[in-house]
Protein backbone atom coordinates (compact mmCIF):
# COMPACT_ATOMS: atom_id res chain seq x y z
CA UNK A 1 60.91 -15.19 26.22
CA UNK A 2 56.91 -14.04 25.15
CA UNK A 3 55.05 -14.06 28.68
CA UNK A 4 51.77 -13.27 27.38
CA UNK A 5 49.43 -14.24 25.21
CA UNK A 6 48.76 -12.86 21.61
CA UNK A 7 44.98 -10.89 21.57
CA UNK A 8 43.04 -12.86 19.67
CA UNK A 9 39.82 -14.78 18.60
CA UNK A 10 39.59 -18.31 17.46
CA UNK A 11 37.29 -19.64 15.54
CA UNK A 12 35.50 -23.35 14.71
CA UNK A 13 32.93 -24.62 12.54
CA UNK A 14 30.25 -23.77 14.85
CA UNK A 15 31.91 -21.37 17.43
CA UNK A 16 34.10 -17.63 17.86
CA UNK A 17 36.16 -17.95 21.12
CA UNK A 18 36.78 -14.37 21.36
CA UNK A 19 37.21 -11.59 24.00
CA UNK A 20 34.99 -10.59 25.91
CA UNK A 21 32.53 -7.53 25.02
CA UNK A 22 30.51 -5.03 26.78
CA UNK A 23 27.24 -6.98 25.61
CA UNK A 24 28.27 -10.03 26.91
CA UNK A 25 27.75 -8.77 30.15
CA UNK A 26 23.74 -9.97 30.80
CA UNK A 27 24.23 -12.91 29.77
CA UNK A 28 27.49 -13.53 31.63
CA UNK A 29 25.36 -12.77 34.24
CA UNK A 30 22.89 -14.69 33.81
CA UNK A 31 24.97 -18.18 33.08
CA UNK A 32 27.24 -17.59 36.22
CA UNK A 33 24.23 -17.82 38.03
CA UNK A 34 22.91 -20.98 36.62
CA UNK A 35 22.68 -23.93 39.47
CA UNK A 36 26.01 -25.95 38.33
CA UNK A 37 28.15 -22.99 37.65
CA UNK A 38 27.51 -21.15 41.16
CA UNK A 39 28.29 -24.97 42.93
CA UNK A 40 31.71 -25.74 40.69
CA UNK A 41 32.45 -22.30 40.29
CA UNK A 42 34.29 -19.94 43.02
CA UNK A 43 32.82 -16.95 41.63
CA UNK A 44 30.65 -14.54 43.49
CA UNK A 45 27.35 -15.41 44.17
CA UNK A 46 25.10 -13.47 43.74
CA UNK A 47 26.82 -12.93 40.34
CA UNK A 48 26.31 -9.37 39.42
CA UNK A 49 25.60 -7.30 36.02
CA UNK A 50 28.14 -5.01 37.87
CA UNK A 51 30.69 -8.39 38.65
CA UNK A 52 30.02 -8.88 34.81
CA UNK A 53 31.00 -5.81 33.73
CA UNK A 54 34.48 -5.60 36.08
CA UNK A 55 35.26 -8.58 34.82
CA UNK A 56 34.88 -7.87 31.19
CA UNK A 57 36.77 -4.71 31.68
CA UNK A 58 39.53 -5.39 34.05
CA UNK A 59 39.72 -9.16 34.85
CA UNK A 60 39.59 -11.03 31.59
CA UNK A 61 42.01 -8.38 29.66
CA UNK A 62 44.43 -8.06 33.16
CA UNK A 63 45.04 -12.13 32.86
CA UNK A 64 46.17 -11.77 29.23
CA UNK A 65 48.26 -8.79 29.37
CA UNK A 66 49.56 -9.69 33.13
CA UNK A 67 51.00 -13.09 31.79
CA UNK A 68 48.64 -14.80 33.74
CA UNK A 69 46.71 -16.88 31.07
CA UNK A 70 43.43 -16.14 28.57
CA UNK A 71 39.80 -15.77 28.86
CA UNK A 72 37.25 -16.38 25.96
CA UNK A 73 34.15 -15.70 25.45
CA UNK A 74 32.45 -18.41 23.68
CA UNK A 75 30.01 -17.56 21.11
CA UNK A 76 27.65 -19.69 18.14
CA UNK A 77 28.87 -18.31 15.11
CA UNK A 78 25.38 -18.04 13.64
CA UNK A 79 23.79 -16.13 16.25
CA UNK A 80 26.61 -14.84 18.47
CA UNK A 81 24.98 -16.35 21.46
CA UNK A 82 27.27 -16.54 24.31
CA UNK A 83 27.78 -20.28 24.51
CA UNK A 84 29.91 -19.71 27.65
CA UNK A 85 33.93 -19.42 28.66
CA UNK A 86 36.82 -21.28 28.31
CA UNK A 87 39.81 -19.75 30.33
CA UNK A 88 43.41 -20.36 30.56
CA UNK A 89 45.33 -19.64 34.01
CA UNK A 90 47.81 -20.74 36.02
CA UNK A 91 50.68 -20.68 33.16
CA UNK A 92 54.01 -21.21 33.67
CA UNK A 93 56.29 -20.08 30.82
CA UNK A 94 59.05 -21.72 31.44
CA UNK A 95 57.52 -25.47 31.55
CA UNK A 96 54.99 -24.33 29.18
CA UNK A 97 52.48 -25.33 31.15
CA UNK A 98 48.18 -24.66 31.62
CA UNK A 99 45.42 -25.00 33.27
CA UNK A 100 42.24 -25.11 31.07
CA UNK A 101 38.86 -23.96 32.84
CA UNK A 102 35.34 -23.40 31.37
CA UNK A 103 32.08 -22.71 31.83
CA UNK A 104 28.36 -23.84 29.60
CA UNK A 105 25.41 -21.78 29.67
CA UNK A 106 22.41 -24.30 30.46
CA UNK A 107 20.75 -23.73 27.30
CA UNK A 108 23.73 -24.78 25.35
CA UNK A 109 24.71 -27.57 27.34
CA UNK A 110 24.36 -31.10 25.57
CA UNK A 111 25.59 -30.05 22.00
CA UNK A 112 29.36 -30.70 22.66
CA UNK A 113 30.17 -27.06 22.25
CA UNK A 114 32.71 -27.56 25.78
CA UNK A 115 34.28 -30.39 24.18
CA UNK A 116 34.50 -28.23 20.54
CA UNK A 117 35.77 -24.73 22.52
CA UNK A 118 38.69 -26.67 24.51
CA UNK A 119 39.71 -28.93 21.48
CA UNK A 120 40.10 -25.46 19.55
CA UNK A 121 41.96 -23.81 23.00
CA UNK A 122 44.09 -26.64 23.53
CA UNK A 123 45.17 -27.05 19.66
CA UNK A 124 46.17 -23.24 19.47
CA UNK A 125 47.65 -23.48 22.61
CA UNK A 126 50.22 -26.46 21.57
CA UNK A 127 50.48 -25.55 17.48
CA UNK A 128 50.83 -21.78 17.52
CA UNK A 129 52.14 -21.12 21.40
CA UNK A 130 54.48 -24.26 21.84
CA UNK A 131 52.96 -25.38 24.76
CA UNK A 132 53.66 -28.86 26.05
CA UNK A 133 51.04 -29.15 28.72
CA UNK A 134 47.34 -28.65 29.49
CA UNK A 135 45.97 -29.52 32.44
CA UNK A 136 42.39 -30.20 34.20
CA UNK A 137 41.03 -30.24 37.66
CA UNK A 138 37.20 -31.23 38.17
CA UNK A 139 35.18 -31.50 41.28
CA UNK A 140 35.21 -35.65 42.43
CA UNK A 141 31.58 -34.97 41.58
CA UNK A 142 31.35 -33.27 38.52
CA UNK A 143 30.70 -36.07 35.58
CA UNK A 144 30.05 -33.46 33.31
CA UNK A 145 33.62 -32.23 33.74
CA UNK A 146 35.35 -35.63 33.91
CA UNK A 147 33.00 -36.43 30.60
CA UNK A 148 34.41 -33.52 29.15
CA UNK A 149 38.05 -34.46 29.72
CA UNK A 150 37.92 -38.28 28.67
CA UNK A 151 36.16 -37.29 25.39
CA UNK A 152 38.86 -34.54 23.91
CA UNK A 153 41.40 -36.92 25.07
CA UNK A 154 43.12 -36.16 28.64
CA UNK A 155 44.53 -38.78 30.93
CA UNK A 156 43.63 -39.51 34.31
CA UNK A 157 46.71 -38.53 36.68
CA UNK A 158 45.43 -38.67 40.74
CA UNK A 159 43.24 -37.22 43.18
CA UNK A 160 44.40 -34.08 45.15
CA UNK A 161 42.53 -34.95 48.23
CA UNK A 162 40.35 -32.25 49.72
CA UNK A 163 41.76 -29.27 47.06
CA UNK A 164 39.11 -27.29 46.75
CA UNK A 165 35.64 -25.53 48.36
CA UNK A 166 32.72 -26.02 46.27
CA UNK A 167 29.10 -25.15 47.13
CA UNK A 168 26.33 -27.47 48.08
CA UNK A 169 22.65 -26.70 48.43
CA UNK A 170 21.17 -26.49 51.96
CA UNK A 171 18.14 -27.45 53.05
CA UNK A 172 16.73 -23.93 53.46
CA UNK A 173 17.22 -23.57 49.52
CA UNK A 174 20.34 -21.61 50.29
CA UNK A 175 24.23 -22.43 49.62
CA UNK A 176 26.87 -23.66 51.41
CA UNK A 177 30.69 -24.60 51.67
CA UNK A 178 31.87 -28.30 51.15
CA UNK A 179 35.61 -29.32 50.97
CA UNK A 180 36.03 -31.19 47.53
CA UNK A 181 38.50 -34.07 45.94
CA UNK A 182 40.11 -32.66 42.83
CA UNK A 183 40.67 -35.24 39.57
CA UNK A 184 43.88 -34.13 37.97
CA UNK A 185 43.92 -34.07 34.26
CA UNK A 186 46.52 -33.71 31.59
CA UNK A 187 46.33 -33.32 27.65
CA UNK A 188 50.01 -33.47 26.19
CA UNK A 189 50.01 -32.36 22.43
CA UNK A 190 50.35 -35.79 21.25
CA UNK A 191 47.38 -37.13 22.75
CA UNK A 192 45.15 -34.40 20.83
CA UNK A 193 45.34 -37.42 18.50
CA UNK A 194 43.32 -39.30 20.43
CA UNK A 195 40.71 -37.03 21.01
CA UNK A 196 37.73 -38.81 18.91
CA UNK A 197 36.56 -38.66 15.06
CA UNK A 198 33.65 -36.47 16.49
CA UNK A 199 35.73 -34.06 17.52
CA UNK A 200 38.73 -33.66 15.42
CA UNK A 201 36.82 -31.17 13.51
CA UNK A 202 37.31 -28.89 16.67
CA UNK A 203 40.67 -29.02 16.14
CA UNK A 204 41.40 -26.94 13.47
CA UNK A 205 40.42 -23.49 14.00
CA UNK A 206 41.62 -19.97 12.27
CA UNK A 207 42.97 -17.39 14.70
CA UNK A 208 42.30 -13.74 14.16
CA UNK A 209 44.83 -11.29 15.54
CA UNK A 210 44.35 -7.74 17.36
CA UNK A 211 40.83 -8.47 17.98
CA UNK A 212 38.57 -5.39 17.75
């Protein structure tokens, strides 16, 4: 049984999901330090050029080749701006089983490039790898998340109560810790045909092996 995924890029009518570069580094940097990322995000904070860098070198390609899932960097196909990361972890082979996890610069955010990069993840994921679940979990207070997941079609499955440390702003201007409720999520590949006329574009995508 295959235990990891292929190297690859995908591709939409507006977006490359591909991996991760060098170059990508600043601006990796610079979106994983955007306000909303550091608070729903458990990534270092300060995020680093060198945090970038490891991860583009060491993390993103030791998930794919360790079993452990997929990252992608999200790019606009016109300008090859990073648009931000979609990620796959948490697989299990034998259930065939995901969790789906992303990230939106701020400057990109409102243009329904998250909705268009997980359509195109989650179609690939189900046509081409025979997967038979994808699966969410947003912050009880992230509507931007939970917005995300109605629109390319999960349902709603429960609340894992207290699952998860976000951050939260102190009154100093600094960060702290806060306990979070997690909203479970769950895309099954027959509910990709609910996913919206807006959207279904996203769906289709080209895949491009042994990415260079």
């Amino acid at each position: 049984m295959t235990t990891t995924f292929p190297d690859i890029s995908l591709s939409t009518e507006r977006l490359v999901l591909r991996p991760f570069e060098d170059a990508d580094a600043p601006a990796l940097t610079e979106m994983m330090n955007d306000e909303l990322v550091v608070m729903w995000s458990s990534a270092p904070h300060p995020y680093t050029e060198d945090d970038a860098r490891t991860w583009i070198t060491e993390g993103a390609p030791g998930t794919r080749t360790g079993g452990h899932g997929i990252a992608f960097a999200v790019t606009e196909f016109l300008t090859q701006r990073l648009v931000g990361t979609v990620r796959l972890r948490a697989v299990d082979w034998r259930v065939r089983s995901a969790e789906l996890v992303y990230a939106t610069a701020p400057w990109a955010r409102g243009e329904g490039y998250a909705c268009e990069a997980s359509l195109a993840t989650a179609g690939w994921l189900f046509r081409d790898q025979k997967f038979e679940r994808l699966e969410l979990r947003t912050a009880a207070a992230n509507t931007a998340a939970q917005q995300v997941a109605q629109k390319i079609g999960c349902i709603s499955e429960g609340v894992l109560r207290g699952a998860r440390i976000a951050r939260a702003r102190t009154d100093d201007d600094g960060w702290t810790d806060q306990r979070t409720d997690l909203i479970v999520w769950s895309l099954l590949p027959e509910d990709l045909e609910g996913s919206g006329d807006q959207f279904a574009d996203a769906g289709s995508y080209t895949a491009f092996t042994d990415w260079n």
